[in-house]
Protein backbone atom coordinates (compact mmCIF):
# COMPACT_ATOMS: atom_id res chain seq x y z
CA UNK A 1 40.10 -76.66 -34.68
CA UNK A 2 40.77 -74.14 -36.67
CA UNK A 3 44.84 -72.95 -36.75
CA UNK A 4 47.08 -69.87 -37.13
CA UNK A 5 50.22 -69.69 -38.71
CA UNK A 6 52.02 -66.71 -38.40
CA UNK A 7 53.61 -64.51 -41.73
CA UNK A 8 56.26 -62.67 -41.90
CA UNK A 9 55.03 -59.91 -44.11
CA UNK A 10 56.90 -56.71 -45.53
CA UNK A 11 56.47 -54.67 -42.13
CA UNK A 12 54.88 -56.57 -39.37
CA UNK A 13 53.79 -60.42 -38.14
CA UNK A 14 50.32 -60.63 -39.63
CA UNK A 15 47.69 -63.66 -38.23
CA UNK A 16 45.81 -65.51 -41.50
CA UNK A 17 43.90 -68.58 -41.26
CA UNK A 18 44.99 -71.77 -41.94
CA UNK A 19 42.70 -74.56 -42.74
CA UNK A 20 41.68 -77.03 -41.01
CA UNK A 21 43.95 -79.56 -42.00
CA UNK A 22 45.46 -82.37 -39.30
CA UNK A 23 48.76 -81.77 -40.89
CA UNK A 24 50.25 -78.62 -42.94
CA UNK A 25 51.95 -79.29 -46.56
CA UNK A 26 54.95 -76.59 -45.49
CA UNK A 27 58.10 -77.27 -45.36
CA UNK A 28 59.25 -75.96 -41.84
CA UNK A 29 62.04 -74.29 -43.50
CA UNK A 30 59.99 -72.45 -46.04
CA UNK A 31 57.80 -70.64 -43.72
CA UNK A 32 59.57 -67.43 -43.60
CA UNK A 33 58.35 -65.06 -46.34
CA UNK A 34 59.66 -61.68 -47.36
CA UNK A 35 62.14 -59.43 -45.35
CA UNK A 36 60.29 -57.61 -42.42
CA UNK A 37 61.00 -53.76 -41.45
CA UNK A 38 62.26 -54.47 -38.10
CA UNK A 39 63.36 -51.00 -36.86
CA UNK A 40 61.93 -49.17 -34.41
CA UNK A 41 61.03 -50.94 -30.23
CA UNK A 42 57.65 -51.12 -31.44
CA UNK A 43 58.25 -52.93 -34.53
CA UNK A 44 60.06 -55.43 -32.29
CA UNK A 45 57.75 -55.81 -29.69
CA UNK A 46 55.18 -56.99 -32.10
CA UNK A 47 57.03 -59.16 -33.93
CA UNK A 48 58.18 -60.63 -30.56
CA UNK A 49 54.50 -60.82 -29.85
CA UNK A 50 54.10 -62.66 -33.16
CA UNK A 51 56.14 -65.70 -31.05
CA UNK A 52 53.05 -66.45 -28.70
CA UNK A 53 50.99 -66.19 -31.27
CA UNK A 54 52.10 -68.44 -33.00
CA UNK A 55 52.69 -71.23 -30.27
CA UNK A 56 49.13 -70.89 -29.49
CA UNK A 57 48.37 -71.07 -33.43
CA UNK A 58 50.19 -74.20 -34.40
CA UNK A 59 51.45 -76.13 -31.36
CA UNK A 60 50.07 -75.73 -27.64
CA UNK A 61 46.53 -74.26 -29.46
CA UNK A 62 46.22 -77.46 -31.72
CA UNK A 63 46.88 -80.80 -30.66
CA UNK A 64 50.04 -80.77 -28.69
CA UNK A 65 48.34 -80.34 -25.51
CA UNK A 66 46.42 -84.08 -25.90
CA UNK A 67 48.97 -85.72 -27.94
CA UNK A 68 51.00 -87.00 -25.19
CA UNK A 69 48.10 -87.96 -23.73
CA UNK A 70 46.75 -90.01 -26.54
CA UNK A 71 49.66 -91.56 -27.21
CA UNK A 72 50.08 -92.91 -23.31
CA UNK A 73 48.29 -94.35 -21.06
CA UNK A 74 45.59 -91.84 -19.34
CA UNK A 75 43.13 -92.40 -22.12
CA UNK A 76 40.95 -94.52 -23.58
CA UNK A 77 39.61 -94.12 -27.52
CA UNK A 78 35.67 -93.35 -28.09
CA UNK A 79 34.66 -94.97 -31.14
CA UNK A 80 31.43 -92.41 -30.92
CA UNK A 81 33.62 -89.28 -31.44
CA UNK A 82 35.12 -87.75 -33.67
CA UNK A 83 38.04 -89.96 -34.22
CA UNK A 84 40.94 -87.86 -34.65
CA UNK A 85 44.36 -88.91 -33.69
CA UNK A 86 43.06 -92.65 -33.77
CA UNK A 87 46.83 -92.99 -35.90
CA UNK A 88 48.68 -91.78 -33.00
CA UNK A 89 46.66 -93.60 -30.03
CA UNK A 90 47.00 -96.60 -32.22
CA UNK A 91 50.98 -96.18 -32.64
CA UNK A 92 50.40 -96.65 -36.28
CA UNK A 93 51.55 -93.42 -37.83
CA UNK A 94 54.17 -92.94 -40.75
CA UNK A 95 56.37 -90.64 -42.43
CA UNK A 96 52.95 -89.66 -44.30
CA UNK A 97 50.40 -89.40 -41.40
CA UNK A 98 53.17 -88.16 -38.74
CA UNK A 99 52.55 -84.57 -36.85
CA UNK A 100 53.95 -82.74 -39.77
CA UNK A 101 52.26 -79.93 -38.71
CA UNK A 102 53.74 -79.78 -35.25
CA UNK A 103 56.93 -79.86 -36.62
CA UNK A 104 56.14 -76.99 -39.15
CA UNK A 105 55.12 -74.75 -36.36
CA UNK A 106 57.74 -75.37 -34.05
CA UNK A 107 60.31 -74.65 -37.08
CA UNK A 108 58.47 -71.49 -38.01
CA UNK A 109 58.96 -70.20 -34.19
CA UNK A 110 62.47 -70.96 -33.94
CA UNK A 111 63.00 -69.09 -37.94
CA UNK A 112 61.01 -65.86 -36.71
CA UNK A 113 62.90 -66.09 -32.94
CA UNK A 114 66.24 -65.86 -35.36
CA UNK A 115 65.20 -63.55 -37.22
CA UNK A 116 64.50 -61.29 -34.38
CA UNK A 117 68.14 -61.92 -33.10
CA UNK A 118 69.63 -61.47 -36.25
CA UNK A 119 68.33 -57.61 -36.56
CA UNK A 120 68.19 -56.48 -33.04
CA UNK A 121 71.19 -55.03 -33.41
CA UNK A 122 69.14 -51.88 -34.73
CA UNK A 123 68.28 -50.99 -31.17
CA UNK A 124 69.56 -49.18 -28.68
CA UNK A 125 71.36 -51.40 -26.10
CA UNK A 126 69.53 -51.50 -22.65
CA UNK A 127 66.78 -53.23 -20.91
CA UNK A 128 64.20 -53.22 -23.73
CA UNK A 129 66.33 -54.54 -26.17
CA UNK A 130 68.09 -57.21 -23.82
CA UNK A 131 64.22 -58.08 -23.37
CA UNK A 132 63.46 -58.45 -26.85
CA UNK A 133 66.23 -61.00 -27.06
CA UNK A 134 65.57 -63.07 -24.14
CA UNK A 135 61.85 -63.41 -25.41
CA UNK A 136 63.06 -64.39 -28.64
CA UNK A 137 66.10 -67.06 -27.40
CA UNK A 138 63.46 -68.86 -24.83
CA UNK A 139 60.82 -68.77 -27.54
CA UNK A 140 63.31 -70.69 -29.64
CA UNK A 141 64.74 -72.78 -27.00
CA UNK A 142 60.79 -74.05 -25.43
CA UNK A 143 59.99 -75.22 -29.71
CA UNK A 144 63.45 -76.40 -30.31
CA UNK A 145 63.22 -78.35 -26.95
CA UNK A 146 59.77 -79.80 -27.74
CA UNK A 147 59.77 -80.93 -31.21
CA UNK A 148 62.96 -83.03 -30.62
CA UNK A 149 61.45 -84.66 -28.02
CA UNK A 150 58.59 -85.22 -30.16
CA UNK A 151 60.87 -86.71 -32.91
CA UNK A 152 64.09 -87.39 -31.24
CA UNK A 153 65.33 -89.15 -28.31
CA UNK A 154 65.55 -87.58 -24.91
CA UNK A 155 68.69 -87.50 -23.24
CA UNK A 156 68.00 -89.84 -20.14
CA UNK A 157 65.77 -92.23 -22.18
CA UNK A 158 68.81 -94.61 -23.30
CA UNK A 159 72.39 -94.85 -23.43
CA UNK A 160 72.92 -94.39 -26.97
CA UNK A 161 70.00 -90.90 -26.85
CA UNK A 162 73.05 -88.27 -26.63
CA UNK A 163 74.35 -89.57 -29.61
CA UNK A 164 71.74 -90.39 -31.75
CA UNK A 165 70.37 -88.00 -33.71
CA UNK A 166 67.81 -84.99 -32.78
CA UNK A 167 66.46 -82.38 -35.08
CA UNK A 168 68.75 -79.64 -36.86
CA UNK A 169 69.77 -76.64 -34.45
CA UNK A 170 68.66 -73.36 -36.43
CA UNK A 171 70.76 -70.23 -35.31
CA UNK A 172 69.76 -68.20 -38.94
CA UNK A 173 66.44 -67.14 -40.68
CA UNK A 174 68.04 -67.97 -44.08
CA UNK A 175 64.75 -70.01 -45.86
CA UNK A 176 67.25 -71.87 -48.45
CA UNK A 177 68.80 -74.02 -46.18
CA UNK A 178 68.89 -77.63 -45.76
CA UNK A 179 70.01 -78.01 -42.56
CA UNK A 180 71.12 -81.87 -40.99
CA UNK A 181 70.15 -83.44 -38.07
CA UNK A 182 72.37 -82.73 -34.67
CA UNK A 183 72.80 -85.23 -32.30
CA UNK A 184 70.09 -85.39 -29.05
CA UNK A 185 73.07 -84.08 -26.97
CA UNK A 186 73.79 -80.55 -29.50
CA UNK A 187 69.80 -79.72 -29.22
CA UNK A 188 70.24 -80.04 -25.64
CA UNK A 189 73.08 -77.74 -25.50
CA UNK A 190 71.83 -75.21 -28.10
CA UNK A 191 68.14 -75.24 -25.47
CA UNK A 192 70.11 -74.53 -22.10
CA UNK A 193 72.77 -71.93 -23.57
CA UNK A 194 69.27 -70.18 -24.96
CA UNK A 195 67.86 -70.47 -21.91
CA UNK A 196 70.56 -69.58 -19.45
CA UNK A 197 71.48 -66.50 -22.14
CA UNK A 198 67.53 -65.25 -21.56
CA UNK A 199 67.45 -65.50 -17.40
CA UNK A 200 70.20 -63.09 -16.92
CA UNK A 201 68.23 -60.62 -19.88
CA UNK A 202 65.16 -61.19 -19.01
CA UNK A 203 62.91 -58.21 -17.52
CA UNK A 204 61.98 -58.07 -14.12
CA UNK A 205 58.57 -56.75 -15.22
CA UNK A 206 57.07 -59.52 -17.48
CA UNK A 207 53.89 -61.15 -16.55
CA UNK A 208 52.75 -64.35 -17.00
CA UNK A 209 51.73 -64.03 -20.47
CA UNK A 210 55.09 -63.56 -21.54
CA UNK A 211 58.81 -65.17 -20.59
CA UNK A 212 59.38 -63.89 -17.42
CA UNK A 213 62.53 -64.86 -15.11
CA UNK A 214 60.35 -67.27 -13.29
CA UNK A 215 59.19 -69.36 -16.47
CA UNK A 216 62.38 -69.75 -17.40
CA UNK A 217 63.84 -70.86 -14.26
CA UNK A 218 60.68 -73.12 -14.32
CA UNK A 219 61.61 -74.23 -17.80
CA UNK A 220 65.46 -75.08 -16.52
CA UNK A 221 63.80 -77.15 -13.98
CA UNK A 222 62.04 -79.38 -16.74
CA UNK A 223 65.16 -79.34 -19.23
CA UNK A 224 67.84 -79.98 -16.93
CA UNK A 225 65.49 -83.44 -15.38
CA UNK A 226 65.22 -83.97 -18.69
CA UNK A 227 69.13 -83.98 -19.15
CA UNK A 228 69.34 -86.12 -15.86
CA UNK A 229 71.06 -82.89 -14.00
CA UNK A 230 69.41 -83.37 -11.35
CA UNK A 231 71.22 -80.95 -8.93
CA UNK A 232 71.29 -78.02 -11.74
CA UNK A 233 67.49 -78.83 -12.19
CA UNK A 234 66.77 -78.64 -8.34
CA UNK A 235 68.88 -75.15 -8.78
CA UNK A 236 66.45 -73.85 -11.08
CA UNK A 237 63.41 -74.83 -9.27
CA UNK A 238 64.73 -73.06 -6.50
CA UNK A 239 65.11 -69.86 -8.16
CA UNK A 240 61.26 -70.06 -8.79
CA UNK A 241 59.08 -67.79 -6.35
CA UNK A 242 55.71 -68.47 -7.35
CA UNK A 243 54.01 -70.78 -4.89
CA UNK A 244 51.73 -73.85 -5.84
CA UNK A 245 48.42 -72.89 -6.25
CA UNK A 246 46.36 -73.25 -3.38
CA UNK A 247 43.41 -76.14 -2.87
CA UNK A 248 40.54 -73.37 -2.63
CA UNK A 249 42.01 -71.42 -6.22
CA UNK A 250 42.92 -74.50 -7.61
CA UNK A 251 39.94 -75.25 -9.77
CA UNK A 252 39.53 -71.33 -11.06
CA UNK A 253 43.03 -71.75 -12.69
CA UNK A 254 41.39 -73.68 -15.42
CA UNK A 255 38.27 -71.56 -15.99
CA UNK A 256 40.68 -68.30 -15.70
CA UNK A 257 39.13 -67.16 -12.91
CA UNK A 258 42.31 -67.76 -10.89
CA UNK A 259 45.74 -67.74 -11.80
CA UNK A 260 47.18 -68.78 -8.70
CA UNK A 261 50.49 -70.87 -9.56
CA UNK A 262 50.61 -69.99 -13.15
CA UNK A 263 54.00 -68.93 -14.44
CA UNK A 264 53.73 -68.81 -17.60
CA UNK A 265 50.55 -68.79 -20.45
CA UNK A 266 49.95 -68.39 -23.38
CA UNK A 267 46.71 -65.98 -23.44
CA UNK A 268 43.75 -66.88 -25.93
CA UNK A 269 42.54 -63.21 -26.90
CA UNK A 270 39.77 -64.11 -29.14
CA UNK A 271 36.78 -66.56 -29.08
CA UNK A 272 36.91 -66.04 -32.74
CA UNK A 273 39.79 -68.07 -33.56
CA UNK A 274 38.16 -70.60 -32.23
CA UNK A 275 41.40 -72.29 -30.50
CA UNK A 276 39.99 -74.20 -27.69
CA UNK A 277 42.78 -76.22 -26.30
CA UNK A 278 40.48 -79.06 -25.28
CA UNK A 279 38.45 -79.79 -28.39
CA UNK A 280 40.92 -82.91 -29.27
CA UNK A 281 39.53 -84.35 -26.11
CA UNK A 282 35.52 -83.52 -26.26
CA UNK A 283 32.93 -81.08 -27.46
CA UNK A 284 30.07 -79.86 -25.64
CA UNK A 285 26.81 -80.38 -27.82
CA UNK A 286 23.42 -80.28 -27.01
CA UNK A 287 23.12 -83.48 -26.14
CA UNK A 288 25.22 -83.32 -23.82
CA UNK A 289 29.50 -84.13 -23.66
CA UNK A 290 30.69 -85.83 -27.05
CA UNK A 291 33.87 -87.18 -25.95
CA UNK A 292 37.05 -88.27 -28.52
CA UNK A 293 38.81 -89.62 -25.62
CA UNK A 294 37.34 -90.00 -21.49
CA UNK A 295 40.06 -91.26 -19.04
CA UNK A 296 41.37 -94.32 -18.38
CA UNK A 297 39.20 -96.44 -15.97
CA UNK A 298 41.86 -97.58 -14.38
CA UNK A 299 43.76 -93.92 -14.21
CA UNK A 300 40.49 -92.80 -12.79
CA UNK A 301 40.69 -95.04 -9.58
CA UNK A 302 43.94 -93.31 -8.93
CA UNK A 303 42.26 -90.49 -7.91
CA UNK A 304 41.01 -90.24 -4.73
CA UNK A 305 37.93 -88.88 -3.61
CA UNK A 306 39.80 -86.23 -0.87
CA UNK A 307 41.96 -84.73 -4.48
CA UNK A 308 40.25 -81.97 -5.47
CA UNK A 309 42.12 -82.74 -8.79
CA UNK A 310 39.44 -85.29 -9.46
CA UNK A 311 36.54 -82.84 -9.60
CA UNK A 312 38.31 -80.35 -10.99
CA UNK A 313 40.07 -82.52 -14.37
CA UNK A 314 37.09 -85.26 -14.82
CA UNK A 315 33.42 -85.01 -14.95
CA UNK A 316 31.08 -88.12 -15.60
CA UNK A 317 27.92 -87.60 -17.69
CA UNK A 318 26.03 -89.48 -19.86
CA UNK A 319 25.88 -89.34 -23.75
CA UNK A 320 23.38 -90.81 -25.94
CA UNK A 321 22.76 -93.49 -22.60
CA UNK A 322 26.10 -94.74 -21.94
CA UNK A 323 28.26 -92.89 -19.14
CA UNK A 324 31.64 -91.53 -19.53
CA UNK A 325 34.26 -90.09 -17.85
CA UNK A 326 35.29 -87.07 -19.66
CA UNK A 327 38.51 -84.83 -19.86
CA UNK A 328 36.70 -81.53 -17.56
CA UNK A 329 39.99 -79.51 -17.73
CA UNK A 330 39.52 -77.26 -20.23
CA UNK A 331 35.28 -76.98 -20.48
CA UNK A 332 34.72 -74.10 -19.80
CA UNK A 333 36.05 -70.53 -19.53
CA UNK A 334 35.32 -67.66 -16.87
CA UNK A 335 35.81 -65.33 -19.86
CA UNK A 336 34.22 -66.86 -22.28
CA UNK A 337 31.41 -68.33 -21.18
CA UNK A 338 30.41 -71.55 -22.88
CA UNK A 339 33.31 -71.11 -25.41
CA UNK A 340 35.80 -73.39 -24.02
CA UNK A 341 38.38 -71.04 -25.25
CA UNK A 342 40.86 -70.46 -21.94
CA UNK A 343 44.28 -69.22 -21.75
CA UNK A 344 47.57 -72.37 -22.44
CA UNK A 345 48.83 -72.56 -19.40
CA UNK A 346 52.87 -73.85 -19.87
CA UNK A 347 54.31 -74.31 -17.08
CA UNK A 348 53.28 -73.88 -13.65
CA UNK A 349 54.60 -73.95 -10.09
CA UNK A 350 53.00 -77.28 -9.35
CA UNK A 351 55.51 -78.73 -12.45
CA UNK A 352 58.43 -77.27 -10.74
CA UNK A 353 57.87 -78.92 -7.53
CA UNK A 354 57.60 -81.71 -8.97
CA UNK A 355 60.77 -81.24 -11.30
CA UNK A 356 62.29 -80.44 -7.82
CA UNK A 357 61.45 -83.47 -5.67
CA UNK A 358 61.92 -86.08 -8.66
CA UNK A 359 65.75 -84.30 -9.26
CA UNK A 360 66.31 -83.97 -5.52
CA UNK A 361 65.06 -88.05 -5.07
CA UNK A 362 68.11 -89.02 -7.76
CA UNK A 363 70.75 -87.28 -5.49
CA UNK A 364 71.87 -89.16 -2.65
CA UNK A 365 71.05 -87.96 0.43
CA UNK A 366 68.35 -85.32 -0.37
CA UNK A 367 65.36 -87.50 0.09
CA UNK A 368 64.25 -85.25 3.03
CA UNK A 369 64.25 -82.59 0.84
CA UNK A 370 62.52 -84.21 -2.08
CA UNK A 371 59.97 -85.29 0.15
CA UNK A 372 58.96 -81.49 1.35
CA UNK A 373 58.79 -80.89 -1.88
CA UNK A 374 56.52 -83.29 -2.92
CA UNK A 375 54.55 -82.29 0.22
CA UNK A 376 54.57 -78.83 -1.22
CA UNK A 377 52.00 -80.40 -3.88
CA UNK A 378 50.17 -82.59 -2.05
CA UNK A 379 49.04 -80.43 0.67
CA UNK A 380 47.29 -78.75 -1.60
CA UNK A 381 45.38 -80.84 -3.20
CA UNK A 382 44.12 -83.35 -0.65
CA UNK A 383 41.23 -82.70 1.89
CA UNK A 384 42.87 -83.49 5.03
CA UNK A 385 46.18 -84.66 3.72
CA UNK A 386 48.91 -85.63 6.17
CA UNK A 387 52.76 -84.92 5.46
CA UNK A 388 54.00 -87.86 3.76
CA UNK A 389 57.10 -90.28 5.36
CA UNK A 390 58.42 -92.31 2.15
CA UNK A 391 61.55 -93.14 1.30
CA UNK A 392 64.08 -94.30 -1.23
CA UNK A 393 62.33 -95.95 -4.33
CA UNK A 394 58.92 -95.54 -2.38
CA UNK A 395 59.09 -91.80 -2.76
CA UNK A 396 60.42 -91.93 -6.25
CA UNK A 397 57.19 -94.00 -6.82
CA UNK A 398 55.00 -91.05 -5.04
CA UNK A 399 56.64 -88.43 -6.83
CA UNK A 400 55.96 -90.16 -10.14
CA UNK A 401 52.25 -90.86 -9.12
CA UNK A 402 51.45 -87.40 -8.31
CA UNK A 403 53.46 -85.76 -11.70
CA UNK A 404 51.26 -87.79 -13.76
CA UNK A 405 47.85 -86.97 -11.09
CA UNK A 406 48.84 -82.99 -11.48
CA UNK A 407 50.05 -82.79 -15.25
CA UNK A 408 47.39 -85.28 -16.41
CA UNK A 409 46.00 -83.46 -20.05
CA UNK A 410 48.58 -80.91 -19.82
CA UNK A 411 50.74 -82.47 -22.83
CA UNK A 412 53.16 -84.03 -20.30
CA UNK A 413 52.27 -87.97 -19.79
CA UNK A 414 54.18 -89.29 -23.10
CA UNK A 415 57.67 -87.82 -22.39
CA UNK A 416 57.70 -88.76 -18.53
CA UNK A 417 57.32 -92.28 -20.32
CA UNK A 418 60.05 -92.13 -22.45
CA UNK A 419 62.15 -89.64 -20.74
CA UNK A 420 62.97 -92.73 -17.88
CA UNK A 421 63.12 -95.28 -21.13
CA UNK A 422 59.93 -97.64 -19.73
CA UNK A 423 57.02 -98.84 -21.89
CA UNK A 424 53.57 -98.03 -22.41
CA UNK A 425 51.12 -100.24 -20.50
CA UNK A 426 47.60 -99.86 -20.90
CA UNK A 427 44.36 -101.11 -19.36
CA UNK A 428 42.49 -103.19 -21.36
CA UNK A 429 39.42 -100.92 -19.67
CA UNK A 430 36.58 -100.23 -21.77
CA UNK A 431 35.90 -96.81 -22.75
CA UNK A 432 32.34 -96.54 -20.56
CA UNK A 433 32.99 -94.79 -17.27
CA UNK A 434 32.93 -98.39 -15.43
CA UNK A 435 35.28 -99.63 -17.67
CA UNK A 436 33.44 -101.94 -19.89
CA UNK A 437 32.25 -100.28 -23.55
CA UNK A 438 34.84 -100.89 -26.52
CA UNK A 439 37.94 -102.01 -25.24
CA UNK A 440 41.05 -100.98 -26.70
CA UNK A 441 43.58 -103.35 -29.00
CA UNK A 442 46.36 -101.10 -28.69
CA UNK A 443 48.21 -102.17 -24.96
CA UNK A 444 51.82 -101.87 -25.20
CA UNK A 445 54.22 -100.15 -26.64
CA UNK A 446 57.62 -102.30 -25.75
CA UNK A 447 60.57 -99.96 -23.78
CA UNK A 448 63.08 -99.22 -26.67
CA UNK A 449 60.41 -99.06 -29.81
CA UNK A 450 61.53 -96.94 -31.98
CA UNK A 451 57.96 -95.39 -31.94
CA UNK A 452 58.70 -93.34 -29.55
CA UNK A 453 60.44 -91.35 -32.08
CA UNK A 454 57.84 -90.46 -34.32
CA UNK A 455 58.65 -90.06 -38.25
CA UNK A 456 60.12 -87.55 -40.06
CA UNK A 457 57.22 -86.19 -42.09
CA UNK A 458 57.79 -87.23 -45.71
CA UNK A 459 57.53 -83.84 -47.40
CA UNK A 460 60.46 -82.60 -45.10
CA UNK A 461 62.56 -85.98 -46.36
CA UNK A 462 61.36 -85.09 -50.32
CA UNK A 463 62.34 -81.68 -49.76
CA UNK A 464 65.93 -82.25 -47.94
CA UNK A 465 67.94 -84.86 -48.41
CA UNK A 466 70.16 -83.77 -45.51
CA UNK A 467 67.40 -84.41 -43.20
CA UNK A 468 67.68 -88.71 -42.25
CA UNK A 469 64.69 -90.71 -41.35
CA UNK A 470 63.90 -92.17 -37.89
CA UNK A 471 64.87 -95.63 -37.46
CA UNK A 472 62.29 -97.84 -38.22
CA UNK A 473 60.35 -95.86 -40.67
């Protein structure tokens, strides 16, 4: 898959290509370049479109929308693909084969989003410029939030997460620093003052391909269950009006042909680029669907045959004579026909249900309400489906069920995992669409391994001797 990394250049973001490399050699706080001409609304608004850009580019275009995945339980390694990840699904990755990358990109977001703050100041004050810096503070509070929970702890994972240590918090675009770690519980801070800063900025007119007041309520939802505050994360999810999509739209939204229940995307412009968001999972040859990874057999039977989910995310064909049930969500494209290039879709109203019922199930007393909204989902997606009577840790177990039914390939699985501090339990299902094939050797990660923090890249710890380790590493 071929990546873009964003520039800053002497008067504008420019778009080169990268190569094609799993990880980047840059330091995430050496990929600012020269000073930019940021002057005029225009100037701004490009370099604030330079931000989506570059999330597409180097994070939610490359592998961060299958890396939770791989890493979990939903999927099973094909020793006929491709092989890439095999590290990561294997949980044998090091400071030298970690998603250095990942953490380059989310660094170079968060540098340009500061740098935008730092010289808005040369606009008028008003809505457009109170718009240019809510784009830019949830820009840096959606990368800042996901690469510490790629290489930090998550606040509700363990007692000690708060204070153990997260990634550095970057409020400047200055390249020469060598900035420490903070703790889990400063990141967390630094994401929801962003955040909460951006809703009341935000403008009312923003589509889905930008920030817009409901993605960032949306976000709140997913940062504040993150946090474990649950009632300010039901909040949020309330302030969300877009509706789950419904069952007859629901398959379009990943073809483009619908965006029913999107809130937020990240649109793929040109086939060009080449950034199809499912190639880490398959390719579509000739011959037929080459598959990296096909679904776990046993995840598979937890679809039933009345969830239109199961049509919509998995499709079983054969491949040089063996069968397989392959990752369907991202195939094919509306637009693009046969390109497999579709638009990132980052949070949707589906996700905020969810968000809603699993925060409202944690407060006593509100499992009536959790329940409608976990009915909210469910309705549409089941043929026939009748409104649902659990209870206590039954409908915490339902909620749970359908989160990882609904978010399955959408870069989610891993941190629900880790997020409520439980292990990773595999099948030992074959990869072959009736479960025999290869079987995996990889079953368990124990709750508490300290891979679940992945490794500080190595070139980061050469270049900055501020910046500690992982344990473990």
């Amino acid at each position: 898959m071929k990546k873009y990394i964003l520039i800053l250049t002497v008067s504008l973001f420019t778009v080169f290509t990268a190569c094609d490399k799993e990880n980047l050699d840059l330091n995430p706080f050496d990929a600012v370049g020269a000073d930019v001409a940021l002057k005029t609304q225009g100037d701004f608004d490009s370099a604030v479109n330079g931000l989506y850009t570059q999330m597409i580019g180097g994070s939610y275009g490359a592998s961060f929308m299958s890396f939770p995945d791989v890493i979990a339980d939903n999927l099973v390694f094909v020793t006929a693909g491709r092989q890439t990840q095999k590290t990561q699904y294997e949980w044998r990755y090091n400071a030298n084969n970690t998603y250095g990358g990942f953490m380059t990109s989310c660094y170079q977001v968060i540098q340009q989003a500061n740098y935008i703050l730092e010289k808005v100041d040369r606009l008028e004050d008003g809505a457009a410029k109170n718009n240019v810096i809510a784009q830019a503070k949830a820009a840096r509070a959606l990368a800042l939030f996901t690469v510490n929970n790629v290489f930090g702890k998550i606040p509700t994972q363990a007692g000690d997460a708060n204070g153990s240590l997260g990634v550095p918090v970057l409020t400047s675009s200055d390249i020469r620093q060598k900035p420490a770690r903070n703790t889990v519980a400063e990141v967390y801070t630094s994401v929801i003052e962003d955040l909460e800063s951006a809703k009341g900025l935000i403008s009312d007119s923003n589509g889905i391909e930008r920030f817009n007041k409901d993605a960032i309520n949306g976000l709140l939802s997913r940062v504040y269950l993150y946090n474990g505050q649950y009632q300010k994360a039901a909040d949020a999810a309330s302030d969300v009006s877009t509706t789950v999509s419904t069952f007859s739209n629901f398959s379009g939204i990943w073809d483009d042909s619908s965006e029913d229940g999107v809130i937020f995307k990240l649109k793929n412009f040109d086939t060009d680029t080449n950034v199809s968001v499912g190639v880490p999972y398959s390719q579509t040859l000739t011959g037929g669907i080459k598959s990296e990874y096909v679904v776990d057999f046993g995840f598979y039977g937890l679809f039933q045959n009345t969830d239109i989910r199961k049509s919509t995310y998995i499709v079983t064909s054969s491949f040089e004579g063996n069968l397989y049930n392959n990752v369907a969500k991202y195939l094919s494209s509306s637009v693009n026909t046969g390109s497999g290039v579709v638009d990132i879709k980052v949070i949707r109203a589906a996700e905020v249900q969810l968000n809603k019922a699993e925060a409202l199930a944690n407060i006593p007393g509100q499992d009536a309400a959790a329940l409608a909204a976990l009915d909210l989902v469910r309705s549409q997606r089941y043929i026939g489906f009748t409104a649902g009577t659990e209870t206590g840790q039954a409908l915490k177990d339902a909620i749970q069920l359908e989160r990882r039914l609904e978010l399955a390939f959408e870069g989610h699985r891993f941190f629900d995992i880790k997020r409520k501090g439980l292990a990773i339990n595999r099948t030992d299902a074959g990869d072959y669409a009736d479960g025999t094939g290869t079987h995996p050797n990889f079953l368990t990660m124990p709750a508490g391994d300290t891979r679940f923090q992945l490794p500080i890249p190595k070139t980061e710890l050469d270049v900055n001797p501020n910046f500690l380790p992982n344990p473990g590493y």
